[in-house]
Each structure stands twice: as structure tokens, then as C-alpha cells.
C-alpha atoms as a PDB file:
ATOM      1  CA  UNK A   1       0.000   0.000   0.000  1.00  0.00           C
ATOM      2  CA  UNK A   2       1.267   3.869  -0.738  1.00  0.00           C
ATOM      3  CA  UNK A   3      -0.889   5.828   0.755  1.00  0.00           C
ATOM      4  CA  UNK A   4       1.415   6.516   3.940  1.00  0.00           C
ATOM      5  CA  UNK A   5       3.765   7.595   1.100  1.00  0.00           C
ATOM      6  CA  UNK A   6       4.850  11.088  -0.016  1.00  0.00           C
ATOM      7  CA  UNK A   7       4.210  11.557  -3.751  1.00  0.00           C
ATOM      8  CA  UNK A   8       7.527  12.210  -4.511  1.00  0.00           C
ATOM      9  CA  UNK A   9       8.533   8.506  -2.761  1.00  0.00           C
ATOM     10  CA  UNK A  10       5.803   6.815  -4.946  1.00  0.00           C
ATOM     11  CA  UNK A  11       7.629   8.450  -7.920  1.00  0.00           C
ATOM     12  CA  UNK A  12      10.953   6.959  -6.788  1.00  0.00           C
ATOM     13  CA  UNK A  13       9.038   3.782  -6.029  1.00  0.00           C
ATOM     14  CA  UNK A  14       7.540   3.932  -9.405  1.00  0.00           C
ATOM     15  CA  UNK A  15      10.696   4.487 -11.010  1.00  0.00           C
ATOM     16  CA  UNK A  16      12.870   1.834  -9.122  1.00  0.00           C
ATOM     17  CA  UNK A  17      10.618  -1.036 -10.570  1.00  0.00           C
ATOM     18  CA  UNK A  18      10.802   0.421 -14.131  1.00  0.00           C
ATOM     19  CA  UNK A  19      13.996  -0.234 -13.762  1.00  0.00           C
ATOM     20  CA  UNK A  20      14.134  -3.613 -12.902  1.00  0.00           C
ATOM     21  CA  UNK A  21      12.910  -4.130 -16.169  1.00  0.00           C
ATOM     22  CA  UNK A  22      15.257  -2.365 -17.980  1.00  0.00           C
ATOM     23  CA  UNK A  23      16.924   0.574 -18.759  1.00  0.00           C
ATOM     24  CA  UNK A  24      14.850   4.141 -18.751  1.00  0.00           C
ATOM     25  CA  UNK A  25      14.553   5.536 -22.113  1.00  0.00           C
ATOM     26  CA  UNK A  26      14.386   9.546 -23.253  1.00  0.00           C
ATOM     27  CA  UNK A  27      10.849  10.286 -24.496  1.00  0.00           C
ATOM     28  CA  UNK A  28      10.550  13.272 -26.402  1.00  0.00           C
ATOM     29  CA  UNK A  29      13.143  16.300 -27.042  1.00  0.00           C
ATOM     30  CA  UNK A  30      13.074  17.771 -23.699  1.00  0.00           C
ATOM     31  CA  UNK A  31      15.227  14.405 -22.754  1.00  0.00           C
ATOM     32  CA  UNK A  32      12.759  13.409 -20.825  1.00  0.00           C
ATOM     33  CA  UNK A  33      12.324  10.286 -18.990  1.00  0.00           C
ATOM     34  CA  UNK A  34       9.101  10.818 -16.558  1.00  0.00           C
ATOM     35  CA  UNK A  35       6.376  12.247 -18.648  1.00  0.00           C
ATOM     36  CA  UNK A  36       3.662  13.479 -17.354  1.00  0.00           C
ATOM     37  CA  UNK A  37       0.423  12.417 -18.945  1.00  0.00           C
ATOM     38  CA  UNK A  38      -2.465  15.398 -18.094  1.00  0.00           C
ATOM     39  CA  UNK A  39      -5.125  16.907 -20.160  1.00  0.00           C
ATOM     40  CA  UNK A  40      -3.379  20.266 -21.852  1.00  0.00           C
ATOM     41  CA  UNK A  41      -6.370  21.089 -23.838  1.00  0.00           C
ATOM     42  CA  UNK A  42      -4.606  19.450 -26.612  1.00  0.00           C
ATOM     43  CA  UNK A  43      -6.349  17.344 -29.779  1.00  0.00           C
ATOM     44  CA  UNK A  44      -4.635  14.938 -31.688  1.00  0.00           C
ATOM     45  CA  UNK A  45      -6.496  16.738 -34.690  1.00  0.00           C
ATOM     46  CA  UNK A  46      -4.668  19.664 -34.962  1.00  0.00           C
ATOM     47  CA  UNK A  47      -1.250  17.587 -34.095  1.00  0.00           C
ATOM     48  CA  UNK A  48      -1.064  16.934 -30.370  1.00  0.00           C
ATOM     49  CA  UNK A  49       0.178  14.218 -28.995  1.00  0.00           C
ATOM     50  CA  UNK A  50      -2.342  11.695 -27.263  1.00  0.00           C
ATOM     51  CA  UNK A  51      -1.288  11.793 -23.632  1.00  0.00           C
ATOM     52  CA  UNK A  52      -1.589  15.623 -23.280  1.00  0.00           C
ATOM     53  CA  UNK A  53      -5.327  15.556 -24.540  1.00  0.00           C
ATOM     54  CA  UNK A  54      -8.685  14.184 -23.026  1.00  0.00           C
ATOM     55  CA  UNK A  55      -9.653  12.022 -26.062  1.00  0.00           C
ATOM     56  CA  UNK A  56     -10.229   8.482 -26.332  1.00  0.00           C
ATOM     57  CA  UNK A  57      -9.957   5.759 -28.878  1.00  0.00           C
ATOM     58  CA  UNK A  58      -7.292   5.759 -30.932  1.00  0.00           C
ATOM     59  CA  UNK A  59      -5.666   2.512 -29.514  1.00  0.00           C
ATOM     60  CA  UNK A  60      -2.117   2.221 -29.944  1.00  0.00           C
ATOM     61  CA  UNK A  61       0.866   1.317 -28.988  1.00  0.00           C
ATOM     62  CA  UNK A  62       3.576   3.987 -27.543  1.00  0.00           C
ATOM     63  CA  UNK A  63       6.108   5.827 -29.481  1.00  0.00           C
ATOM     64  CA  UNK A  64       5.123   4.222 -32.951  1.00  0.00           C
ATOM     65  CA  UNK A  65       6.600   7.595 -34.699  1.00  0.00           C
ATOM     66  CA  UNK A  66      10.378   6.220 -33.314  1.00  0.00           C
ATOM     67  CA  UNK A  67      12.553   3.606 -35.104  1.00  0.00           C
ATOM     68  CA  UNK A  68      13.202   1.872 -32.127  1.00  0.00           C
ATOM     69  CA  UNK A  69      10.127   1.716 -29.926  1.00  0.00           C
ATOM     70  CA  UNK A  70      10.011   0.884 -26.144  1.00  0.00           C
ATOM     71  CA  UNK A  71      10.139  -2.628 -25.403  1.00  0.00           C
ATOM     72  CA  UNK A  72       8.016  -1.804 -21.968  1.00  0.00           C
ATOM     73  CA  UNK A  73       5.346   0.877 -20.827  1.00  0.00           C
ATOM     74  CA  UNK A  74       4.951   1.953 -17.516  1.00  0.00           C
ATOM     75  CA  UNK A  75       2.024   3.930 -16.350  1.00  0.00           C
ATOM     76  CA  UNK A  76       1.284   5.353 -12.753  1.00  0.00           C
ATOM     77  CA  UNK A  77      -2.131   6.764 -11.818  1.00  0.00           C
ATOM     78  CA  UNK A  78      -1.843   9.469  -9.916  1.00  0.00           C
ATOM     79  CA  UNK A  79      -4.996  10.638  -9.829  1.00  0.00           C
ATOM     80  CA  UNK A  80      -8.103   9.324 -12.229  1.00  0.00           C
ATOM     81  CA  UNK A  81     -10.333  11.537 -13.871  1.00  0.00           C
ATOM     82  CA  UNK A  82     -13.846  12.577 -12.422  1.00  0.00           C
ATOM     83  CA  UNK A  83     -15.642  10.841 -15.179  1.00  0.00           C
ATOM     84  CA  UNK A  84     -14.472   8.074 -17.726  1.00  0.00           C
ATOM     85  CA  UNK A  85     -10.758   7.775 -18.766  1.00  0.00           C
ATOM     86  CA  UNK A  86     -11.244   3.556 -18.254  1.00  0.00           C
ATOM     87  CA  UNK A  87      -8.224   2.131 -19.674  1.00  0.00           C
ATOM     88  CA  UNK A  88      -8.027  -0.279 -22.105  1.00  0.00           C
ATOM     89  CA  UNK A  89      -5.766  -3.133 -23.014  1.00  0.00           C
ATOM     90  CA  UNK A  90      -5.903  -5.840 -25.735  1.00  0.00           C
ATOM     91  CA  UNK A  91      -3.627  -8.305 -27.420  1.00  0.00           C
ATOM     92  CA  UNK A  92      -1.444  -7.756 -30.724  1.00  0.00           C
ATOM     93  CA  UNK A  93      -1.750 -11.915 -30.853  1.00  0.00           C
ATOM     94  CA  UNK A  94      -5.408 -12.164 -30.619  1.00  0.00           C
ATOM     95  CA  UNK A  95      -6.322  -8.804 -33.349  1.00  0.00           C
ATOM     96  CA  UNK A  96      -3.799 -10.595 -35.750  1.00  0.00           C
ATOM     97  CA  UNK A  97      -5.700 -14.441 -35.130  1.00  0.00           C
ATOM     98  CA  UNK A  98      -8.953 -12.123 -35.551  1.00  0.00           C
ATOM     99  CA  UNK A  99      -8.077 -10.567 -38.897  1.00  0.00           C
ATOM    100  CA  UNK A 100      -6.766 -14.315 -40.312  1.00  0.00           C
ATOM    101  CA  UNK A 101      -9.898 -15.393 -39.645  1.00  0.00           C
ATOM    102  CA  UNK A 102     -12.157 -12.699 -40.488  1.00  0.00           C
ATOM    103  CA  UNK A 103     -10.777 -10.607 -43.227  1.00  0.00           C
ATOM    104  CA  UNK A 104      -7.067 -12.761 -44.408  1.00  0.00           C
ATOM    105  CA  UNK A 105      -7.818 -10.764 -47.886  1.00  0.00           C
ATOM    106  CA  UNK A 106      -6.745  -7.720 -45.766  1.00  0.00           C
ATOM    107  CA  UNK A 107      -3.334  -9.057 -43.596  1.00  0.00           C
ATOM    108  CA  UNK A 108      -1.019  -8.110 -46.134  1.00  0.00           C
ATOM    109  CA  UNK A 109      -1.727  -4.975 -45.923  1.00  0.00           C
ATOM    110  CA  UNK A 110      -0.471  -4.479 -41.983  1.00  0.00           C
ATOM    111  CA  UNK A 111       2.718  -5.881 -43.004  1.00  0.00           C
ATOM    112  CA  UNK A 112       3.687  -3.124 -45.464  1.00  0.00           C
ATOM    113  CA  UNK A 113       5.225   0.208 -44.620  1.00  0.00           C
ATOM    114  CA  UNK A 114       3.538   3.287 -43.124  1.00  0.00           C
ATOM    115  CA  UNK A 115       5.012   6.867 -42.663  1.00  0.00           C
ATOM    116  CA  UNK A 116       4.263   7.660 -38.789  1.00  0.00           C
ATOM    117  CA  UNK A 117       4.156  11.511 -37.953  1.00  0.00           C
ATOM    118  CA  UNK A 118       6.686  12.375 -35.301  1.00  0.00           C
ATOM    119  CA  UNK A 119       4.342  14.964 -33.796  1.00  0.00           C
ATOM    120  CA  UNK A 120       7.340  17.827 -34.444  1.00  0.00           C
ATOM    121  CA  UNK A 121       9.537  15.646 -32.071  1.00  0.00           C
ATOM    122  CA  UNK A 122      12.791  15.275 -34.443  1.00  0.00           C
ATOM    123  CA  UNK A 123      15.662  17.210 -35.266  1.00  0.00           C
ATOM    124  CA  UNK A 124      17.371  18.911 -38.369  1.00  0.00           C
ATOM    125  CA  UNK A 125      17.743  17.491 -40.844  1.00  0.00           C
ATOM    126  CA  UNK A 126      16.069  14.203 -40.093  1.00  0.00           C
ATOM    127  CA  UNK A 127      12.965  12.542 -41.352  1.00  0.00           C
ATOM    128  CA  UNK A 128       9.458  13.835 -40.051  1.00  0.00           C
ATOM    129  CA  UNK A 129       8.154  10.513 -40.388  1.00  0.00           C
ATOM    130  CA  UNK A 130       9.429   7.053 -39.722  1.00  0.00           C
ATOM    131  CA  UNK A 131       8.288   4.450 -42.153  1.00  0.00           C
ATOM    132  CA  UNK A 132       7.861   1.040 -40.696  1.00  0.00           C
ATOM    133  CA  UNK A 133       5.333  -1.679 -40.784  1.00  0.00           C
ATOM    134  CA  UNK A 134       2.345  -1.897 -38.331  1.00  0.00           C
ATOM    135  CA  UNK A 135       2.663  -6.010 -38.233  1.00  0.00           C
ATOM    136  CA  UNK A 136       5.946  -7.700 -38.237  1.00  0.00           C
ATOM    137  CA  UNK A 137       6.912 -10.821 -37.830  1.00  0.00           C
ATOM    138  CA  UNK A 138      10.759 -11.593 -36.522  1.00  0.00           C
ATOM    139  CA  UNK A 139      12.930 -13.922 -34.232  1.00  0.00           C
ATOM    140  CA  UNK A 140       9.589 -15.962 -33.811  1.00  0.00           C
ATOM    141  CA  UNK A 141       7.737 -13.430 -32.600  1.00  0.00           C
ATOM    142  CA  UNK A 142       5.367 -10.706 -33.504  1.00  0.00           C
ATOM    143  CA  UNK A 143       5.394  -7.454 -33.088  1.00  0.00           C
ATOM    144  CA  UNK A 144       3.031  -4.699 -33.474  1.00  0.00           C
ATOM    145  CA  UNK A 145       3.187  -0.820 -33.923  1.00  0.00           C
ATOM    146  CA  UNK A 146       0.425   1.553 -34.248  1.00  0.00           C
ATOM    147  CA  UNK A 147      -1.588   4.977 -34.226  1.00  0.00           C
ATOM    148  CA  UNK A 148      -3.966   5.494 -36.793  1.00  0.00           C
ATOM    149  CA  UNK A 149      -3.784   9.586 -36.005  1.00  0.00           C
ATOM    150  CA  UNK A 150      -0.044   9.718 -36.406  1.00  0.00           C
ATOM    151  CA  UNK A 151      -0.004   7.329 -39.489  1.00  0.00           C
ATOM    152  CA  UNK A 152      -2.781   9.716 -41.693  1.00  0.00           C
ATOM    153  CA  UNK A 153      -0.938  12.874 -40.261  1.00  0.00           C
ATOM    154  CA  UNK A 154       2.434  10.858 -41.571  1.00  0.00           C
ATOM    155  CA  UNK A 155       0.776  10.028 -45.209  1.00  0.00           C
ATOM    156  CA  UNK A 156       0.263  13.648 -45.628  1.00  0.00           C
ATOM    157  CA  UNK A 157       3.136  14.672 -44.514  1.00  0.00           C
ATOM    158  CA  UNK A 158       5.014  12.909 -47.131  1.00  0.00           C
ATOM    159  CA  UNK A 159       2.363  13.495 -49.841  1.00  0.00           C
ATOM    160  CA  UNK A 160       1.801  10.170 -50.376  1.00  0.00           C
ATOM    161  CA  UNK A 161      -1.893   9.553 -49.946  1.00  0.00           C
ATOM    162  CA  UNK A 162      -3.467   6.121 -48.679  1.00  0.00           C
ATOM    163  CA  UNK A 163      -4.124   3.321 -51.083  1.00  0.00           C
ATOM    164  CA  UNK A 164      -8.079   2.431 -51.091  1.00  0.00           C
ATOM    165  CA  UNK A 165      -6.735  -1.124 -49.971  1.00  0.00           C
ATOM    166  CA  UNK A 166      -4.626   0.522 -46.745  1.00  0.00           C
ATOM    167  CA  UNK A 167      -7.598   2.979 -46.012  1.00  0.00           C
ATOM    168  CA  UNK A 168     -10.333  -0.226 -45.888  1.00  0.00           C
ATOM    169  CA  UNK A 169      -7.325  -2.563 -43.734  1.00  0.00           C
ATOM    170  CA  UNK A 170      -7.040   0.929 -41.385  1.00  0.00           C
ATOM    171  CA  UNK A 171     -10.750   1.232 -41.075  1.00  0.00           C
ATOM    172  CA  UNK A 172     -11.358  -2.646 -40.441  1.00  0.00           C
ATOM    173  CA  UNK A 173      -8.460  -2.281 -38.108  1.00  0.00           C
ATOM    174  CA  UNK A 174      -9.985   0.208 -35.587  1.00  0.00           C
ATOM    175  CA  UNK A 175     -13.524  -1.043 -35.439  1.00  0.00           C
ATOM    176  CA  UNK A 176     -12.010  -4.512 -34.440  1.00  0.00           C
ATOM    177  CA  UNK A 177     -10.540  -2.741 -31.358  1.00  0.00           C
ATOM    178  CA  UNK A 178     -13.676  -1.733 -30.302  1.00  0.00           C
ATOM    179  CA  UNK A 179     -15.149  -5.119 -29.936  1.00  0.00           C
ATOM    180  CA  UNK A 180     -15.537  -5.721 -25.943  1.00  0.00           C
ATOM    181  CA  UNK A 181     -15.125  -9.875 -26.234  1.00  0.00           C
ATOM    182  CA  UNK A 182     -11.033  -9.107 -26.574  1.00  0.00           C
ATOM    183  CA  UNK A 183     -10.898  -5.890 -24.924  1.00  0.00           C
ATOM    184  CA  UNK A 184      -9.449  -6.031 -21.299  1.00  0.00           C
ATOM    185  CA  UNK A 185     -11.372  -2.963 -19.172  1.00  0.00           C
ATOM    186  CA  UNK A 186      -9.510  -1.395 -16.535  1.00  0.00           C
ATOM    187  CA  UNK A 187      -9.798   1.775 -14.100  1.00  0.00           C
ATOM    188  CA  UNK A 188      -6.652   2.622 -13.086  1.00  0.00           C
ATOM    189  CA  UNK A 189      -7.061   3.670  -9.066  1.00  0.00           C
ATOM    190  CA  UNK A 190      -4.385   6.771  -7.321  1.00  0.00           C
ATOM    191  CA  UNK A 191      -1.507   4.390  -6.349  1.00  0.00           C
ATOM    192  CA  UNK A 192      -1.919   1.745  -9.048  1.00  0.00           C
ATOM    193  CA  UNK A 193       1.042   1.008 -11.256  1.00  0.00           C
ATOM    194  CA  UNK A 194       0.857  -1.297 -14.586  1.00  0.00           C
ATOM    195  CA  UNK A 195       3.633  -2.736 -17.337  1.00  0.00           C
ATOM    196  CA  UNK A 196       2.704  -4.084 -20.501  1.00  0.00           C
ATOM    197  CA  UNK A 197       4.677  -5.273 -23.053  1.00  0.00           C
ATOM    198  CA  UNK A 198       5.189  -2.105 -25.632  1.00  0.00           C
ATOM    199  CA  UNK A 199       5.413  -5.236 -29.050  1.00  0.00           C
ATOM    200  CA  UNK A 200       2.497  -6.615 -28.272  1.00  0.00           C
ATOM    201  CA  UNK A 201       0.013  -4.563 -25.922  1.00  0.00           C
ATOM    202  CA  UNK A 202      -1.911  -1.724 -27.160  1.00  0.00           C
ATOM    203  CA  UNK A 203      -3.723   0.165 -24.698  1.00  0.00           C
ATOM    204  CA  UNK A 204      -6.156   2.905 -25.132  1.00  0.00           C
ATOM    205  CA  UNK A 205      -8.919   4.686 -22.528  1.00  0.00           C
ATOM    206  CA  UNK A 206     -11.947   6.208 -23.128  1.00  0.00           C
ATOM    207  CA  UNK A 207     -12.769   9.868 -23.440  1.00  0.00           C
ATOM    208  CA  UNK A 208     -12.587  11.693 -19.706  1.00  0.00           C
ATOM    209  CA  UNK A 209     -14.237  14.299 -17.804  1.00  0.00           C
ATOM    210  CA  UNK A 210     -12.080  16.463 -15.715  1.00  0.00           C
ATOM    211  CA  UNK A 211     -12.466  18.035 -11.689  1.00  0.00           C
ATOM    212  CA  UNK A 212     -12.201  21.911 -12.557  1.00  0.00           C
ATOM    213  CA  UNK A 213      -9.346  21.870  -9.725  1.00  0.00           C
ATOM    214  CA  UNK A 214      -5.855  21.888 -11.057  1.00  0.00           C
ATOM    215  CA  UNK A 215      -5.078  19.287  -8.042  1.00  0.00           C
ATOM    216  CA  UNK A 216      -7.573  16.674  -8.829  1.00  0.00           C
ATOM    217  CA  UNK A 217      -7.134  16.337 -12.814  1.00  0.00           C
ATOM    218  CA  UNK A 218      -6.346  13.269 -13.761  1.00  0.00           C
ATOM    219  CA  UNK A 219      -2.971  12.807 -13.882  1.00  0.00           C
ATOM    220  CA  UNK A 220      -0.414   9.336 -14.676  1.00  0.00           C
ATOM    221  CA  UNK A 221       3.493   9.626 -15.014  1.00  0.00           C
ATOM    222  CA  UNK A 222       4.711   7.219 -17.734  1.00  0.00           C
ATOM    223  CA  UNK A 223       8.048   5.363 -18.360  1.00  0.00           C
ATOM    224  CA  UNK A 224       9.512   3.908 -21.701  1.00  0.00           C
ATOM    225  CA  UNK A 225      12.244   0.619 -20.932  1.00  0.00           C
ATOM    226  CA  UNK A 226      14.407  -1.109 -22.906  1.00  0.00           C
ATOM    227  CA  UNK A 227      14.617  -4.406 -22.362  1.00  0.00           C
ATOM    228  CA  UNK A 228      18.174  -5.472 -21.568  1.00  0.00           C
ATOM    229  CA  UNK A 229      18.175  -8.741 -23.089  1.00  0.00           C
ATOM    230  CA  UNK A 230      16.657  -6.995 -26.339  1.00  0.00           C
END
């Protein structure tokens, strides 16, 4: 239990078991590596980035804009949100097995490249996007990456529009997520702390209400590992 704990000692508690699992990676250009995940006023529609907004949906899995994503997410609820903000978790194994089954005509499509918008967060002279496959298969193992925001935001970047074939696997894609028999529900409680493997987790929440006081908003502190054995 942590309630008998200073917040600052839950962060260091918090932070300690990240890494156990690895080493703590830098998460945007600030060089950060405990970011702060609060409602800015923010929308992924005009190009923010999804933890500073209140918006659901969009499930995902972190950093998909970077070559080498994450192989761990940590998330620590601080405080929860006055209304909604459930979090959401669901396999990269199980979507895959559902699109074989349902719609095989379309799983070639997830293995070819996408251009995912870095959200500004590059420097000079390098690439806004990162082009990389959503499904990939490798060392007997899959792994998964995506955002549908950042990969429509990338596409346009690059002026290279969406094949009718990509935009039908994308659509198909989301709605699947949204199906509650492989959707794991969750309401993450001040104090709670949960890891999920980054290759083949996405997580998402649903859209939040929150408390008009600046000391009550919801508010999680998240960590990116690399695995060392990776």
C-alpha cells in the first residue's frame, strides 16, 4: 500500500521497478524520462500528442513515430479523472488471429510500410516521419506498432496519400478494437502502477471528464524501458 507515502517517494518507487525491467529511455526532445500524462487542452487533430489531450480511442501502442520503440510501458495513476478515462488493453496476438480469420484478404496490408508523424519531435535534418510496418513478424515473434492519427498525419506529410486497400485494412483495423469480447477494461485507481509489453500490448482509454481543480485532474506519469536482453 502507498498511501502513507509522499508523492515524490511513490515516484521513486515507481521508477525503481521500471527499472528492474530495464533501462529508462528519453521520451521526447526535452530528454525526458518521466512524462507526465495530463489533459493540456490538446487534440490529436490539430497535431497533439495523445497523452496531453482528453480524447479516447485511438488505440495504440507507444512511441510508434520512433525507429526503435520501447520494449516496456509503464504507467502510474496518480490521480483518475472525475468521469471516464477507463483504460483499455488488448492483445497484438489475438487482433492478428482475428483478422486471419475474419478478413485474411486484408493481412497483407499491416505488413507493409507506413510513414508515422513524429508529432514535431525530431531534429534537423532528419525525417518527419518514420516508415515502418504496423505487423511484423521476426525472431519468432510478432510485433506490433500503431496509431492510426499519427499514421494519416504521416501520409500527408510525405504526400503520399493512402491506397483504397490501406484505407479499408485501417478502417477494419480500428472497429475490431472496439469489440468488448477481446478488450481487457480497466480503471486505473491513485496508487496503481501497470507494465505491458510495448510489441504486443496496445492500450487505449476512453474519453474523460475532468475536476475543474488543477489538483484533482487526472494525472499518470509514464516510463519507456528497454529491455536489456533486447
Amino acid at each position: 500500500c502507498l498511501k502513507n507515502f509522499s508523492i515524490n517517494e511513490k515516484k521513486s518507487i515507481f521508477i525503481l521497478i521500471s527499472k528492474i525491467l530495464g533501462e529508462l529511455l528519453i521520451q521526447n526532445i526535452k530528454q525526458e524520462k518521466i512524462v507526465v500524462i495530463k489533459n493540456l487542452g490538446k487534440s490529436m487533430k490539430t497535431g497533439g500528442r495523445y497523452h496531453e489531450t482528453k480524447e479516447g480511442g485511438s488505440h495504440h501502442t507507444d512511441s510508434p513515430q520512433l525507429k526503435n520503440v520501447p520494449d516496456w510501458l509503464g504507467l502510474f495513476c496518480v490521480h483518475n479523472a472525475k468521469k471516464g478515462g477507463t483504460n483499455l488493453f488488448l492483445s497484438a496476438y489475438t487482433i492478428h488471429n482475428r483478422i486471419l480469420k475474419e478478413r485474411k484478404d486484408l493481412l497483407n496490408s499491416f505488413y507493409e510500410n507506413f510513414h508515422f508523424d513524429k508529432r514535431g519531435e525530431y531534429k534537423d535534418g532528419e525525417s518527419p516521419t518514420v516508415f515502418e510496418q504496423i505487423f511484423k513478424y521476426e525472431d519468432g515473434k510478432l510485433g506490433f506498432r500503431y496509431l492510426q492519427d499519427y499514421i494519416h498525419s504521416g501520409h500527408k506529410i510525405q504526400n503520399q496519400p493512402l491506397s483504397e486497400s490501406q484505407k479499408e485494412a485501417l478502417t477494419y483495423l480500428d472497429n475490431l478494437m472496439y469489440e468488448e469480447d477481446i478488450t481487457l477494461r480497466y480503471d486505473l485507481k491513485p496508487d496503481d502502477m501497470v507494465f505491458s509489453d510495448n510489441h504486443r500490448i496496445l492500450h487505449g482509454r476512453t474519453t474523460f471528464e475532468d475536476y475543474d481543480d488543477e489538483k484533482l485532474k487526472r494525472l499518470m506519469l509514464r516510463t519507456w524501458v528497454k529491455d536489456r536482453m533486447s
